[in-house]
Protein backbone atom coordinates (compact mmCIF):
# COMPACT_ATOMS: atom_id res chain seq x y z
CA UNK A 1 0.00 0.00 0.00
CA UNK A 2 1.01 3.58 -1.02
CA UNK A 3 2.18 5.68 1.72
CA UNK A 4 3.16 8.93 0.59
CA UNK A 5 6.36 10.81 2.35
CA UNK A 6 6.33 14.25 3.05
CA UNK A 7 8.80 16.11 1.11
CA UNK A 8 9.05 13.37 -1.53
CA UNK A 9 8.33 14.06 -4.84
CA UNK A 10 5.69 11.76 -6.75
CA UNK A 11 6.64 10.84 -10.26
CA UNK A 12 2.40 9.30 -11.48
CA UNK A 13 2.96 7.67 -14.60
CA UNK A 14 -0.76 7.30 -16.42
CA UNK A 15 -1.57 4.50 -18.96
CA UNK A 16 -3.60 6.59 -21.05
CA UNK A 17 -6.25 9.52 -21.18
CA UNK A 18 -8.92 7.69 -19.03
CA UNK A 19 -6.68 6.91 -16.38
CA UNK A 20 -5.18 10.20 -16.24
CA UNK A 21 -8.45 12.36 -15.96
CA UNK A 22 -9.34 9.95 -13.18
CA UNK A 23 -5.85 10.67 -10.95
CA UNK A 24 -6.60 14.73 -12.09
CA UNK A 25 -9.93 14.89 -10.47
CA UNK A 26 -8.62 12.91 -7.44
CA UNK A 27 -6.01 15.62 -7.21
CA UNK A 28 -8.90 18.39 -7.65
CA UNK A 29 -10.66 16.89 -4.75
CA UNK A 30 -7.99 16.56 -2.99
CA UNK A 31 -8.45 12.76 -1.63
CA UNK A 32 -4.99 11.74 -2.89
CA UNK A 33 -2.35 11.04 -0.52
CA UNK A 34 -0.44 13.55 -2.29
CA UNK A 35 -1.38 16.54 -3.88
CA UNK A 36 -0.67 18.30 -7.26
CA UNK A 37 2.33 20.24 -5.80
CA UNK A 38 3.78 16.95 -4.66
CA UNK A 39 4.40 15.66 -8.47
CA UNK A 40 7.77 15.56 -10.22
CA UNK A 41 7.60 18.68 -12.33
CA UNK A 42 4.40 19.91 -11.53
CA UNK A 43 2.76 17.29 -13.21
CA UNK A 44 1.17 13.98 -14.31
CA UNK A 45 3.17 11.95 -17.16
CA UNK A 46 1.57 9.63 -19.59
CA UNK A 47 2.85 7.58 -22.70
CA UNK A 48 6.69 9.11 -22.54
CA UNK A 49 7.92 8.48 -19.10
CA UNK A 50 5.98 4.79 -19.61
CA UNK A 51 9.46 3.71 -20.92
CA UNK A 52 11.93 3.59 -17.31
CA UNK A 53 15.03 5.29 -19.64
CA UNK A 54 12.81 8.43 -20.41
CA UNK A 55 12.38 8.81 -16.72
CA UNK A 56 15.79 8.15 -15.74
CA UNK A 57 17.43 10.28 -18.29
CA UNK A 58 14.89 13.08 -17.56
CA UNK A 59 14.23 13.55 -14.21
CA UNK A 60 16.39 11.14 -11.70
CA UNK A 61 19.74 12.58 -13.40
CA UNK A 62 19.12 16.14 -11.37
CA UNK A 63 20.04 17.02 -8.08
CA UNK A 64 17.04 17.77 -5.34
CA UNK A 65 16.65 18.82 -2.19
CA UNK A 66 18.26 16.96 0.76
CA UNK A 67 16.81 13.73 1.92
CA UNK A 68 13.80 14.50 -1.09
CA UNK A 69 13.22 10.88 -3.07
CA UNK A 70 10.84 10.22 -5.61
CA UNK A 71 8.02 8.03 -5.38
CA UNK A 72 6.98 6.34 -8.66
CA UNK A 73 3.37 5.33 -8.96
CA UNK A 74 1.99 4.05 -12.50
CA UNK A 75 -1.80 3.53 -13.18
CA UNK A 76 -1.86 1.05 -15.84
CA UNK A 77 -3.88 -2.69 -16.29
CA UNK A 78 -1.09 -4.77 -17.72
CA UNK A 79 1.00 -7.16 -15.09
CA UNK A 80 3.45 -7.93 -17.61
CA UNK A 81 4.64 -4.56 -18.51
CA UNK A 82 7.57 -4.42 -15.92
CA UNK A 83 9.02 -1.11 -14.55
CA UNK A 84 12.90 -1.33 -13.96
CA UNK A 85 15.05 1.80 -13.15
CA UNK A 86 18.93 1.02 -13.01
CA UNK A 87 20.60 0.78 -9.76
CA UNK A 88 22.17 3.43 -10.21
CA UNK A 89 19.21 5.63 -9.87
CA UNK A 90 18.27 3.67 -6.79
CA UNK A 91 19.38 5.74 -4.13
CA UNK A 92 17.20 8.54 -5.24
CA UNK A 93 13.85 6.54 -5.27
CA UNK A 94 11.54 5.89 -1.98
CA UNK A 95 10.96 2.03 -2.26
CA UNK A 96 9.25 -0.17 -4.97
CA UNK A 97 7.62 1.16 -7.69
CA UNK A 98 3.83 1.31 -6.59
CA UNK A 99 1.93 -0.33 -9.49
CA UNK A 100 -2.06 0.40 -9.14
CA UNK A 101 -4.05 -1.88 -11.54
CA UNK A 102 -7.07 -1.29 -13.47
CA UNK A 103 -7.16 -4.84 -14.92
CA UNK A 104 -8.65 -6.09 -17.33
CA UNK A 105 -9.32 -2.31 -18.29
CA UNK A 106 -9.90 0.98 -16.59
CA UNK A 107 -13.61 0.65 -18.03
CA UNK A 108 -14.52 -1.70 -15.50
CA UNK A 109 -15.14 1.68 -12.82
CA UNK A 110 -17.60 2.60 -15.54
CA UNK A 111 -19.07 -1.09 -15.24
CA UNK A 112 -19.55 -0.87 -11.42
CA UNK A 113 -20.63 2.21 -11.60
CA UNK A 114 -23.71 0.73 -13.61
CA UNK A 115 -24.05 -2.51 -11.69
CA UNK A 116 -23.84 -4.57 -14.51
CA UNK A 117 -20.76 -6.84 -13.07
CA UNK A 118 -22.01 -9.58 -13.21
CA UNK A 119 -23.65 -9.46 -16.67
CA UNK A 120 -20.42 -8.28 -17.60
CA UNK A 121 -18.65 -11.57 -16.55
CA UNK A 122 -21.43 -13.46 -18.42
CA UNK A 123 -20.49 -11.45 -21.73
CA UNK A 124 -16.70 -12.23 -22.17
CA UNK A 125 -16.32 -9.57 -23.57
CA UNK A 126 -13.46 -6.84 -22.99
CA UNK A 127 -14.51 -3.99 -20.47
CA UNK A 128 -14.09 -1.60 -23.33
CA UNK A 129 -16.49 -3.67 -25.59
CA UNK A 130 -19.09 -4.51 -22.86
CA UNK A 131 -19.19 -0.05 -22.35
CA UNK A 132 -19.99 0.42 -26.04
CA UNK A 133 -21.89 -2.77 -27.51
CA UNK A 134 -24.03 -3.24 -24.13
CA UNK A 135 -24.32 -0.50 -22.41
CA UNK A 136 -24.59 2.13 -25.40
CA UNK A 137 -21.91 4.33 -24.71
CA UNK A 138 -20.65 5.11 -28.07
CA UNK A 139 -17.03 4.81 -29.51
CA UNK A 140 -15.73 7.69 -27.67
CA UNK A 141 -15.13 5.83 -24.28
CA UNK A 142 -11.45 6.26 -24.88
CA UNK A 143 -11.21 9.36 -25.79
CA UNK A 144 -9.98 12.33 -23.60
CA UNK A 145 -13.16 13.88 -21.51
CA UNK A 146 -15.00 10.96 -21.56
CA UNK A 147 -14.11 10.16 -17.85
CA UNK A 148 -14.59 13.09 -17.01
CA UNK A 149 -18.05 13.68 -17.98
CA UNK A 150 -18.82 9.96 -17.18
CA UNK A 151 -17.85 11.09 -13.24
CA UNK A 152 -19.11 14.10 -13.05
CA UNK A 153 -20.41 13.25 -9.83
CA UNK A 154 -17.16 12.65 -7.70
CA UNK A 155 -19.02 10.28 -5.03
CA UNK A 156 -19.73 7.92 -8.31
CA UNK A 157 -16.22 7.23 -8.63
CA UNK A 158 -15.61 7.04 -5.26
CA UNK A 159 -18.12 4.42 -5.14
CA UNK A 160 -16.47 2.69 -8.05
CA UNK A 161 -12.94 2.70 -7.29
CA UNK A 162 -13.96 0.71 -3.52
CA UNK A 163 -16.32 -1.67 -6.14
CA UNK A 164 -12.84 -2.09 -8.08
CA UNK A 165 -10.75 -2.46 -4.93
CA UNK A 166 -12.91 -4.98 -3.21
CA UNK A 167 -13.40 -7.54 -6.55
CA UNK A 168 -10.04 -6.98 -7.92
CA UNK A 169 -9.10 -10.03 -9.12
CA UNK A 170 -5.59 -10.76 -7.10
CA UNK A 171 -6.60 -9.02 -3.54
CA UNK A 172 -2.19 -8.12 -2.46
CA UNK A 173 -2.36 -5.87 -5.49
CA UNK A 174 -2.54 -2.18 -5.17
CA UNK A 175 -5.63 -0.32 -7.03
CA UNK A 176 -6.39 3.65 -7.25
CA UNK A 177 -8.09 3.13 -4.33
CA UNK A 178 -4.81 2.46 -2.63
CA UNK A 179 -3.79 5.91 -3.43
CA UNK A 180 -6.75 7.72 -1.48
CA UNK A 181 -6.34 9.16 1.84
């Protein structure tokens, strides 16, 4: 479980658009652990620092305050996708790597949110196809705002990231719901 240090500076590495307007209106609500001025360079990364070498080269090359480390949380749904930094950068990070799943897809907050789990599971179907073919939500699920306007109603996905956390499939993993206070 995430346990954000004071002082430390929070490198959150997104897997795409959906998951990243989800951590952004955490932050605006401020139910995070950390809070927006706690990220590595003011802000949230996506698709570039994915790849350990961007990060490295980038950001743990410079000098920071004393006794300031950065946490590295990523937001993704794959378990294979490892995250390795070189040891040399070691001494500058605060622990493991904090890996908070969305498996199969990030969509599936959208399918608790509708209570339709369990016809879900029936469908076998992926969580992105169940949104659109079953419960009509057009082609745009992906695309940026969508999440947004989906959650406009913060206690929604409140309600859905606990759903998430409490039927994730392996129960030692770490979810979004890790992250909140």
């Amino acid at each position: 479980m995430f346990n954000h240090i004071p002082n430390n500076l929070v490198a959150c590495i997104c897997e795409g658009n959906a998951e990243l307007e989800i951590i952004e209106m955490l932050l605006e609500q401020n139910v995070l652990k950390f809070q927006s001025g706690d990220l590595l360079d003011g802000q949230l990364f996506t698709r570039l620092m994915r790849k350990p070498k961007n990060l490295e080269t980038r950001y743990l090359t410079q000098i920071y305050e004393p006794n300031q480390k950065i946490e590295i949380i990523r937001v993704i749904d794959s378990r294979t996708e490892k995250y390795q930094i070189k040891g040399a950068f070691k001494n500058i990070l605060e622990g493991e790597v904090i890996n908070c799943y969305t498996s199969p897809e990030i969509e599936m907050l959208i399918i608790l949110n509708e209570g339709k789990y369990e016809n879900y599971q029936r469908s076998n179907k992926k969580p992105s196809s169940y949104c659109t073919e079953d419960l009509k939500l057009g082609k745009g699920i992906k695309q940026k705002g969508f999440m947004k306007n989906y959650f406009s109603e913060m206690a929604d996905l409140l309600n859905a990231l606990q759903l998430y956390h409490q039927k994730r499939p392996v129960k030692s993993e770490d979810t979004i719901y890790s992250l909140l206070k």
